[in-house]
C-alpha atoms as a PDB file:
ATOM      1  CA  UNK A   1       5.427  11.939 -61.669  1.00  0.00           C
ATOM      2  CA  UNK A   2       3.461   9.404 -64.032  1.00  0.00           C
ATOM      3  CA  UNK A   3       4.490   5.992 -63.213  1.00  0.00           C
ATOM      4  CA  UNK A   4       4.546   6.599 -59.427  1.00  0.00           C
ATOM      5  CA  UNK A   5       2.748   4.323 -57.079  1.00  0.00           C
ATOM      6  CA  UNK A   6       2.097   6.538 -53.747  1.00  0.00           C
ATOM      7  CA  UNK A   7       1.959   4.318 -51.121  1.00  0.00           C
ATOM      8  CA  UNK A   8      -1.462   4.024 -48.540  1.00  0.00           C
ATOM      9  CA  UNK A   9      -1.617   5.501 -45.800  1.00  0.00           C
ATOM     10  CA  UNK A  10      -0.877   3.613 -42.634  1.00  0.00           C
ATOM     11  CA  UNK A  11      -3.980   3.379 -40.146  1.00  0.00           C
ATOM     12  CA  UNK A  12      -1.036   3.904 -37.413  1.00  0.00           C
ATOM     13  CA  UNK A  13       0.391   6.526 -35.589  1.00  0.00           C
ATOM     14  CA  UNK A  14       3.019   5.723 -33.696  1.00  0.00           C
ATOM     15  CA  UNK A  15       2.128   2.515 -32.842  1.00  0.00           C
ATOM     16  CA  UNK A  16      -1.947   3.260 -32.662  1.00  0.00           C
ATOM     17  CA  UNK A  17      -4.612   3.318 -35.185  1.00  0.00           C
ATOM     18  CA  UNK A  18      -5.257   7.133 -36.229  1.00  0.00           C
ATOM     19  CA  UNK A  19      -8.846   8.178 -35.336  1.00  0.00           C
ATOM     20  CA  UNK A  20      -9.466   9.558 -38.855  1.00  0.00           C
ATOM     21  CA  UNK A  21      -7.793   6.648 -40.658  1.00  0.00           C
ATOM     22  CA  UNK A  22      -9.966   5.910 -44.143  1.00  0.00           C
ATOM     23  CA  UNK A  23     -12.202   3.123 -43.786  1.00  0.00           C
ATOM     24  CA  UNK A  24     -10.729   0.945 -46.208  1.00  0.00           C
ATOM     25  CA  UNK A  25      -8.013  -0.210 -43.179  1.00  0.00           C
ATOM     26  CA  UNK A  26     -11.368  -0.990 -40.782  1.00  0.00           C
ATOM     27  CA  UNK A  27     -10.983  -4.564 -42.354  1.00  0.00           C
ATOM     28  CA  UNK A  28      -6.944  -5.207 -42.085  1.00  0.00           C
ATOM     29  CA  UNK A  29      -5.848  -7.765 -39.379  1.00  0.00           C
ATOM     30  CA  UNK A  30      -4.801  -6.673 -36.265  1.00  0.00           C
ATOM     31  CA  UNK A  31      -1.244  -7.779 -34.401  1.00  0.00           C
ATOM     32  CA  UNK A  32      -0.643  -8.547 -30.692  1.00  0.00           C
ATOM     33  CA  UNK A  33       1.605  -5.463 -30.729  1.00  0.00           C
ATOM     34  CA  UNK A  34      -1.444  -3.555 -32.399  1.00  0.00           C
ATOM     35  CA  UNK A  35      -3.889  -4.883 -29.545  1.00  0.00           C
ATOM     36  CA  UNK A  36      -0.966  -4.266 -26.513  1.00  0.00           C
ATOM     37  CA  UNK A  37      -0.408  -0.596 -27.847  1.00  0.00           C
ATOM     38  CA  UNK A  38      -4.049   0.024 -27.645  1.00  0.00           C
ATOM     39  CA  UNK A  39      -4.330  -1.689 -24.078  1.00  0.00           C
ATOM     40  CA  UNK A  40      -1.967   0.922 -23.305  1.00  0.00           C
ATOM     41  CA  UNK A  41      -3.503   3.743 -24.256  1.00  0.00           C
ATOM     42  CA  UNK A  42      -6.677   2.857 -22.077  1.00  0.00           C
ATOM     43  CA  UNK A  43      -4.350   1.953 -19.317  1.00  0.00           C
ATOM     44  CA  UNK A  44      -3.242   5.417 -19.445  1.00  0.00           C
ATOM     45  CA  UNK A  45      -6.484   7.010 -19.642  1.00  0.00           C
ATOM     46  CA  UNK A  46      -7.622   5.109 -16.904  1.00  0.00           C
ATOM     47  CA  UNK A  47      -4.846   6.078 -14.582  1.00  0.00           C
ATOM     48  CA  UNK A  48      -5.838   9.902 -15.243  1.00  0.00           C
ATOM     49  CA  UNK A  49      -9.325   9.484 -14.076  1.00  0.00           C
ATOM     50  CA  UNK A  50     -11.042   9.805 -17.456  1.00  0.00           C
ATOM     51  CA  UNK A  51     -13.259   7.352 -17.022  1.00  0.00           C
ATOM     52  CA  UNK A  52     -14.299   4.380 -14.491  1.00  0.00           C
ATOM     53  CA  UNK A  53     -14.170   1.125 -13.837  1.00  0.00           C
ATOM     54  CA  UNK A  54     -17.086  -0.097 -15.982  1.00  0.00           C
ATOM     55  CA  UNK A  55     -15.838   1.942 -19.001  1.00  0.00           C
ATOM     56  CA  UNK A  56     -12.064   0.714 -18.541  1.00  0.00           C
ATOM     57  CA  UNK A  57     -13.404  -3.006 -18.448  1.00  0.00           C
ATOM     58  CA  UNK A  58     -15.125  -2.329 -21.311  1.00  0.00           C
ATOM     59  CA  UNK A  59     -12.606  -1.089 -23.253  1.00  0.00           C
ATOM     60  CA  UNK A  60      -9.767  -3.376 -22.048  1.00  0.00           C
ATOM     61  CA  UNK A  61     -12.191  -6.214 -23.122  1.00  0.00           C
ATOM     62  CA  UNK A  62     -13.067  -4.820 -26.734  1.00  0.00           C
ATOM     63  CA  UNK A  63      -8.507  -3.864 -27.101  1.00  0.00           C
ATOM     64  CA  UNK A  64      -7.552  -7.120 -26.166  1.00  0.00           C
ATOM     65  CA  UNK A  65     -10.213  -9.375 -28.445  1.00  0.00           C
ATOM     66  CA  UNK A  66     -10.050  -6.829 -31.157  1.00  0.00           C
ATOM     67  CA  UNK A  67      -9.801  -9.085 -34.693  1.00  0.00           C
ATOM     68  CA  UNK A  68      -9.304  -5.706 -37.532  1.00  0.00           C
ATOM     69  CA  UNK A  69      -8.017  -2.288 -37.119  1.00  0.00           C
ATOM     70  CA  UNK A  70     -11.836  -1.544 -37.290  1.00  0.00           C
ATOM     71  CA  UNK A  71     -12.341  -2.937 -33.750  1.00  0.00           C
ATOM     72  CA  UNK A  72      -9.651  -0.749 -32.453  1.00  0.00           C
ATOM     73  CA  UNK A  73     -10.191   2.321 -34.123  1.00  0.00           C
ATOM     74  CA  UNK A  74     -13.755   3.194 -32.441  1.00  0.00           C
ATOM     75  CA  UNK A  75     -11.526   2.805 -28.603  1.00  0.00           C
ATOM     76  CA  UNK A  76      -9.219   4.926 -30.207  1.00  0.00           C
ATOM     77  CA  UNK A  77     -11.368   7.651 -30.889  1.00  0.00           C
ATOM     78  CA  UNK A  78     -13.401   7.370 -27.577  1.00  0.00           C
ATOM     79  CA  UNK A  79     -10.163   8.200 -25.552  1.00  0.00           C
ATOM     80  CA  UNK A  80      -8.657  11.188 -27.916  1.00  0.00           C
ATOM     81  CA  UNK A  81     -12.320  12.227 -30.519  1.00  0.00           C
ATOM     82  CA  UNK A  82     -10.161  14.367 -33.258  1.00  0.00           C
ATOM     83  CA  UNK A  83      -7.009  15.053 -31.414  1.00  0.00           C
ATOM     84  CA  UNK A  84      -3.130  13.734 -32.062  1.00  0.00           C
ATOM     85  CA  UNK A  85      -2.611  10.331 -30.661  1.00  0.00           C
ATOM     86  CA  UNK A  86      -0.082  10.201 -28.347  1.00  0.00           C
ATOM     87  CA  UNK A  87       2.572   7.694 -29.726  1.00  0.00           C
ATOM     88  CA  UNK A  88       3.231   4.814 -27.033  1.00  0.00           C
ATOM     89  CA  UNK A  89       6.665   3.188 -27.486  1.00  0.00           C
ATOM     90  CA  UNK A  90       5.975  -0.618 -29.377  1.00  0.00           C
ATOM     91  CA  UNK A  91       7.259  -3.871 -27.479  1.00  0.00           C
ATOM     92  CA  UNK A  92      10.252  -5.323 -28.237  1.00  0.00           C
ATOM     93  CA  UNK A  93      10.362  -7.339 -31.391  1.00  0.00           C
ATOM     94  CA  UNK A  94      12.737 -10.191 -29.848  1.00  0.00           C
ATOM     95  CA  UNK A  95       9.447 -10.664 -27.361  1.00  0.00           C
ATOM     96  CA  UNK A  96      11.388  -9.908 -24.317  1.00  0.00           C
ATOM     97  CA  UNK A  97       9.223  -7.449 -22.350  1.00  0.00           C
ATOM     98  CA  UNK A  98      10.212  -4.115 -21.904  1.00  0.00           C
ATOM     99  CA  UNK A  99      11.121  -2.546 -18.501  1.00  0.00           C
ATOM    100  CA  UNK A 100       7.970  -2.113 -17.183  1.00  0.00           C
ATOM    101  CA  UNK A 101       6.123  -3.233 -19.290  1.00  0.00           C
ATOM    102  CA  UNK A 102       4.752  -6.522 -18.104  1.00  0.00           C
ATOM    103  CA  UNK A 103       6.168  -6.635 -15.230  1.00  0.00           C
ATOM    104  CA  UNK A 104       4.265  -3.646 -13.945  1.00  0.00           C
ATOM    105  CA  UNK A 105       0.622  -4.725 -14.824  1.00  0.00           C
ATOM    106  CA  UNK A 106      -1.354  -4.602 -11.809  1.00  0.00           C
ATOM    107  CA  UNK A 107      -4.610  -6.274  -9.935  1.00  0.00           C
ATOM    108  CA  UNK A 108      -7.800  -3.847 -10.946  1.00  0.00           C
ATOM    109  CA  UNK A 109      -9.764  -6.378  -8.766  1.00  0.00           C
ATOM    110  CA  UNK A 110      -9.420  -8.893  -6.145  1.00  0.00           C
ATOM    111  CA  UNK A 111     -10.793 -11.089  -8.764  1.00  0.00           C
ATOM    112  CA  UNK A 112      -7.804 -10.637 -11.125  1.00  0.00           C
ATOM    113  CA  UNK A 113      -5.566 -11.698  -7.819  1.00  0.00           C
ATOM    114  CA  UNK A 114      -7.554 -15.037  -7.368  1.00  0.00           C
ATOM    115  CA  UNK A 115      -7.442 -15.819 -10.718  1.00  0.00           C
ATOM    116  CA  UNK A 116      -3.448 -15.368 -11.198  1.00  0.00           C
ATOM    117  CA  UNK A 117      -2.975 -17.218  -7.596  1.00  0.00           C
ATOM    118  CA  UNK A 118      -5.274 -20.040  -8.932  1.00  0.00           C
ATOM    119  CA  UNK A 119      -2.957 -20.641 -12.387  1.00  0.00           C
ATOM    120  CA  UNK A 120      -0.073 -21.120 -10.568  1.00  0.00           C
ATOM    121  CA  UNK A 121      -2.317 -23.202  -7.187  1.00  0.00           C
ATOM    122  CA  UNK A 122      -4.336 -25.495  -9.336  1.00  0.00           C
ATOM    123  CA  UNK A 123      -1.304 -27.540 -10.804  1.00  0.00           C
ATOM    124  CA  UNK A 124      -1.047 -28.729  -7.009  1.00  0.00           C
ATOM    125  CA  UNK A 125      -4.500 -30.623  -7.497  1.00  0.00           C
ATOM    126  CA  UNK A 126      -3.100 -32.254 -10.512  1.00  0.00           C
ATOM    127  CA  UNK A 127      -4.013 -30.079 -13.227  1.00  0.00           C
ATOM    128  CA  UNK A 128      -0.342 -29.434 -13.927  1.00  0.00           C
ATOM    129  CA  UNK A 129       0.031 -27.964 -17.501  1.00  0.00           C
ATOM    130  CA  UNK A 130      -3.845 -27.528 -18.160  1.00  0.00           C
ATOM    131  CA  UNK A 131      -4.628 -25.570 -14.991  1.00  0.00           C
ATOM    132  CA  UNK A 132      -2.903 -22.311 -16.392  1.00  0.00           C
ATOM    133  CA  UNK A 133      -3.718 -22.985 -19.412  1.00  0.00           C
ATOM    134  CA  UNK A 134      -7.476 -22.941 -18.211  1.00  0.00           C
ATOM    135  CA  UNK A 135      -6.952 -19.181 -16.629  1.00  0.00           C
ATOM    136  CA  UNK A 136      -4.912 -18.741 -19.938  1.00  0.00           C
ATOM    137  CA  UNK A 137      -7.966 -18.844 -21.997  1.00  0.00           C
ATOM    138  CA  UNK A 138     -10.621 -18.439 -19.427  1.00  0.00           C
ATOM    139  CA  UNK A 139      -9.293 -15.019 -18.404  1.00  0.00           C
ATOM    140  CA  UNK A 140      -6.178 -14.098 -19.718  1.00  0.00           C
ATOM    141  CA  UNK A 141      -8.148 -11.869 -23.041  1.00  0.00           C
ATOM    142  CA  UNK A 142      -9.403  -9.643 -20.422  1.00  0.00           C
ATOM    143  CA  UNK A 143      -7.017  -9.550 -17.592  1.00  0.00           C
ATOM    144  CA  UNK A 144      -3.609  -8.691 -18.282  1.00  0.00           C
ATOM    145  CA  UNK A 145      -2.010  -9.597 -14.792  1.00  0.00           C
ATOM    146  CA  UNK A 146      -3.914 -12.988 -14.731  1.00  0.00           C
ATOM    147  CA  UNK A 147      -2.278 -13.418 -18.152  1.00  0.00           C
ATOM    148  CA  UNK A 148       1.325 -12.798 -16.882  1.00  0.00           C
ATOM    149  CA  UNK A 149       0.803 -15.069 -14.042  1.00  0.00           C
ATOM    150  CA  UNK A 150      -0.876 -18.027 -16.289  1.00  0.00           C
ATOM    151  CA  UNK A 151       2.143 -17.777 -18.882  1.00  0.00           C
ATOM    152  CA  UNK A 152       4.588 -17.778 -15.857  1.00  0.00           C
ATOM    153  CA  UNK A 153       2.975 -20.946 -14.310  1.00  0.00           C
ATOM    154  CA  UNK A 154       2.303 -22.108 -17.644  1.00  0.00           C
ATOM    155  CA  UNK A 155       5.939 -22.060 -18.815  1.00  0.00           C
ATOM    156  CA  UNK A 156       7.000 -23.499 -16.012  1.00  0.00           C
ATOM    157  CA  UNK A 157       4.910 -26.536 -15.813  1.00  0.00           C
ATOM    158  CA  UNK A 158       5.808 -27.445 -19.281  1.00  0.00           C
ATOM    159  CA  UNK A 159       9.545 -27.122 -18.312  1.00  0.00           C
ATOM    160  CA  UNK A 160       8.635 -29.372 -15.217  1.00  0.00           C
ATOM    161  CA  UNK A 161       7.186 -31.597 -17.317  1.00  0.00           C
ATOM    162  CA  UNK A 162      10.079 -31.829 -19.824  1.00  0.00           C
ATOM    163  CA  UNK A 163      12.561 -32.113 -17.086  1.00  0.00           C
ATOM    164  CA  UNK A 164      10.679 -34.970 -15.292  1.00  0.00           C
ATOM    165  CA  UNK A 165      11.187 -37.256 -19.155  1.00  0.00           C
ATOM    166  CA  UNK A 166      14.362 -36.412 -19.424  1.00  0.00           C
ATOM    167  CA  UNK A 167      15.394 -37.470 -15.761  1.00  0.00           C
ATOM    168  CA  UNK A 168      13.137 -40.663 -16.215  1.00  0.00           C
ATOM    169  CA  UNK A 169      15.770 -42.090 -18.886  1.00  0.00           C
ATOM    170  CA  UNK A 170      18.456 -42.632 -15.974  1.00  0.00           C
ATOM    171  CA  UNK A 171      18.869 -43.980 -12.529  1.00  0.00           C
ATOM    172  CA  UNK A 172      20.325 -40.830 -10.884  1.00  0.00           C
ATOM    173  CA  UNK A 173      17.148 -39.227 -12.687  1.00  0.00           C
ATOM    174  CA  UNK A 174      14.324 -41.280 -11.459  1.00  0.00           C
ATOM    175  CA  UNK A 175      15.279 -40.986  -8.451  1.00  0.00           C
ATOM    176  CA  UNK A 176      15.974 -37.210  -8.057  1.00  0.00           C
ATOM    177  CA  UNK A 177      12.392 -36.689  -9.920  1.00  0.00           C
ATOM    178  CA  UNK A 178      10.450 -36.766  -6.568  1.00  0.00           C
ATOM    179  CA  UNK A 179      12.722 -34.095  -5.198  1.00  0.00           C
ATOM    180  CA  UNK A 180      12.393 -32.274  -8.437  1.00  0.00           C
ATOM    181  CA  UNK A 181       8.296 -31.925  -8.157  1.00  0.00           C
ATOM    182  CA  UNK A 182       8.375 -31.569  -4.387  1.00  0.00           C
ATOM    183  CA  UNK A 183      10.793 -28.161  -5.060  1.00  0.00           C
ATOM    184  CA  UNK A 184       7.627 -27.239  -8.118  1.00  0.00           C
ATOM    185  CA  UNK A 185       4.978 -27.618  -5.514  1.00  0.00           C
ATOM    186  CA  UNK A 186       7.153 -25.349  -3.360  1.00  0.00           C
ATOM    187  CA  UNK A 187       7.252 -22.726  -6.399  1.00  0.00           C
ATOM    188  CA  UNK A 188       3.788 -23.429  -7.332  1.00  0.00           C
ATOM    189  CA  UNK A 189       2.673 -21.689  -4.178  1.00  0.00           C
ATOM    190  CA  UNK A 190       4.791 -19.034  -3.266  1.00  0.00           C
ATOM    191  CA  UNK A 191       4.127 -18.094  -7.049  1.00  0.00           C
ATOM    192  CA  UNK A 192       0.357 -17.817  -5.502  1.00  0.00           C
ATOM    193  CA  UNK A 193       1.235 -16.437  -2.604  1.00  0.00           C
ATOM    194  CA  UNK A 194       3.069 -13.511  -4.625  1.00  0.00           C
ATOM    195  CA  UNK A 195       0.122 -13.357  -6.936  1.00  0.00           C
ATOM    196  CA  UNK A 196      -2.140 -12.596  -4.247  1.00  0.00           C
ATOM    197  CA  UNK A 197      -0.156 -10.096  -3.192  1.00  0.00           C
ATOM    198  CA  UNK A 198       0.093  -8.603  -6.505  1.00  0.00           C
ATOM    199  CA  UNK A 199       3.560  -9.449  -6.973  1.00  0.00           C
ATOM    200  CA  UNK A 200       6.182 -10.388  -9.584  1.00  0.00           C
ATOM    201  CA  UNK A 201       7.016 -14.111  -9.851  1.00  0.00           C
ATOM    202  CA  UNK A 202       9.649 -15.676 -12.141  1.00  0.00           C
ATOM    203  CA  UNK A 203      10.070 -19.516 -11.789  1.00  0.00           C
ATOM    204  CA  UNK A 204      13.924 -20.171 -11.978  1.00  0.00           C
ATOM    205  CA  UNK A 205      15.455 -22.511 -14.335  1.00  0.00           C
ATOM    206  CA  UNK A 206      12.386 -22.332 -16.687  1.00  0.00           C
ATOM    207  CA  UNK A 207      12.127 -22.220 -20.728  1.00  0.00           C
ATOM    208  CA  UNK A 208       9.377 -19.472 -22.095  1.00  0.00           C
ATOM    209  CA  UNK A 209       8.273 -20.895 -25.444  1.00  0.00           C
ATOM    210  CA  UNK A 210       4.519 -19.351 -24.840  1.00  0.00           C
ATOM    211  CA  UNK A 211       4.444 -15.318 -24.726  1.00  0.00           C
END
């Protein structure tokens, strides 16, 4: 009908960039959700044995800093060449993880379990707030389980933090605040004790403003 606009085709299936998508999407941004569903996909592939270590690493490093659909799109067509992309369910909008979804990333290597350990360890040597946020940015691009466990320990030493100002205002505060950061050096290491062990950790009584 003259007059009508026909919309462009989406570079996405289902939550993944198309393998034959025209190249005129290569240079659109990419989203975290756009990155995670990709991540997935590899994770997947992985887990079937279709490639090994190296290759995973190598394509879990290229998903997660991917900048434009064009970064993705070559991954993409490494794991599936010409065929249908399997569509992968997207994360939540609200942010809240999905079941199973975060909370079941895994170790690949014992180096992914020192590195989690050590975001929610090094606050004890007074790095509080800047120790996970060192394994944040250090690590957590190309290890998803040492970025749960730095945004855990992260979240919860900015909620220790916020706690400790607000208790400093009164008496009943001050002096409760060494019994307050005595109970986070408690958490602080059974959080790397259960990151060693490839565990789940949630710090009670904390606020989550970083994702």
């Amino acid at each position: 009908m003259a007059g009508t606009v026909t919309p462009a085709a989406s570079p996405w299936h289902g939550g993944v960039p198309a393998p034959g998508a025209r190249p005129g999407h290569a240079d659109l941004r990419v989203s975290n959700q756009d990155r995670e569903q990709v991540v997935e996909h590899v994770k997947a592939a992985y887990a079937e044995g279709r490639f090994d270590k190296l290759e995973f690493d190598d394509r879990l490093e290229r998903a997660m800093t991917a900048r434009v659909h064009g970064d993705l799109m070559p991954i993409m067509h490494e794991l599936y060449g010409s065929h249908p992309v399997r569509p992968m369910p997207y994360p939540p909008v609200t942010g809240r993880p999905m079941p199973g979804h975060h909370h079941n990333v895994r170790a690949q290597t014992g180096g992914d379990r020192l590195g989690a350990a050590a975001a929610h360890l090094l606050p004890l040597t007074g790095l509080l707030v800047i120790g996970p946020l060192i394994m944040l940015l250090a690590a957590g691009k190309t290890s998803p389980y040492i970025r749960k466990h730095a945004v855990e320990a992260l979240n919860f030493q900015l909620t220790l933090l916020g706690a400790t100002v607000l208790l400093a205002i009164t008496f009943v505060g001050f002096v409760l605040m060494p019994v307050l950061w005595i109970g986070g050096a408690v958490l602080s290491v059974v959080g790397g004790v259960a990151a060693l062990g490839e565990g789940d950790f949630r710090y009670p009584f904390t606020l989550r403003p970083v994702k």
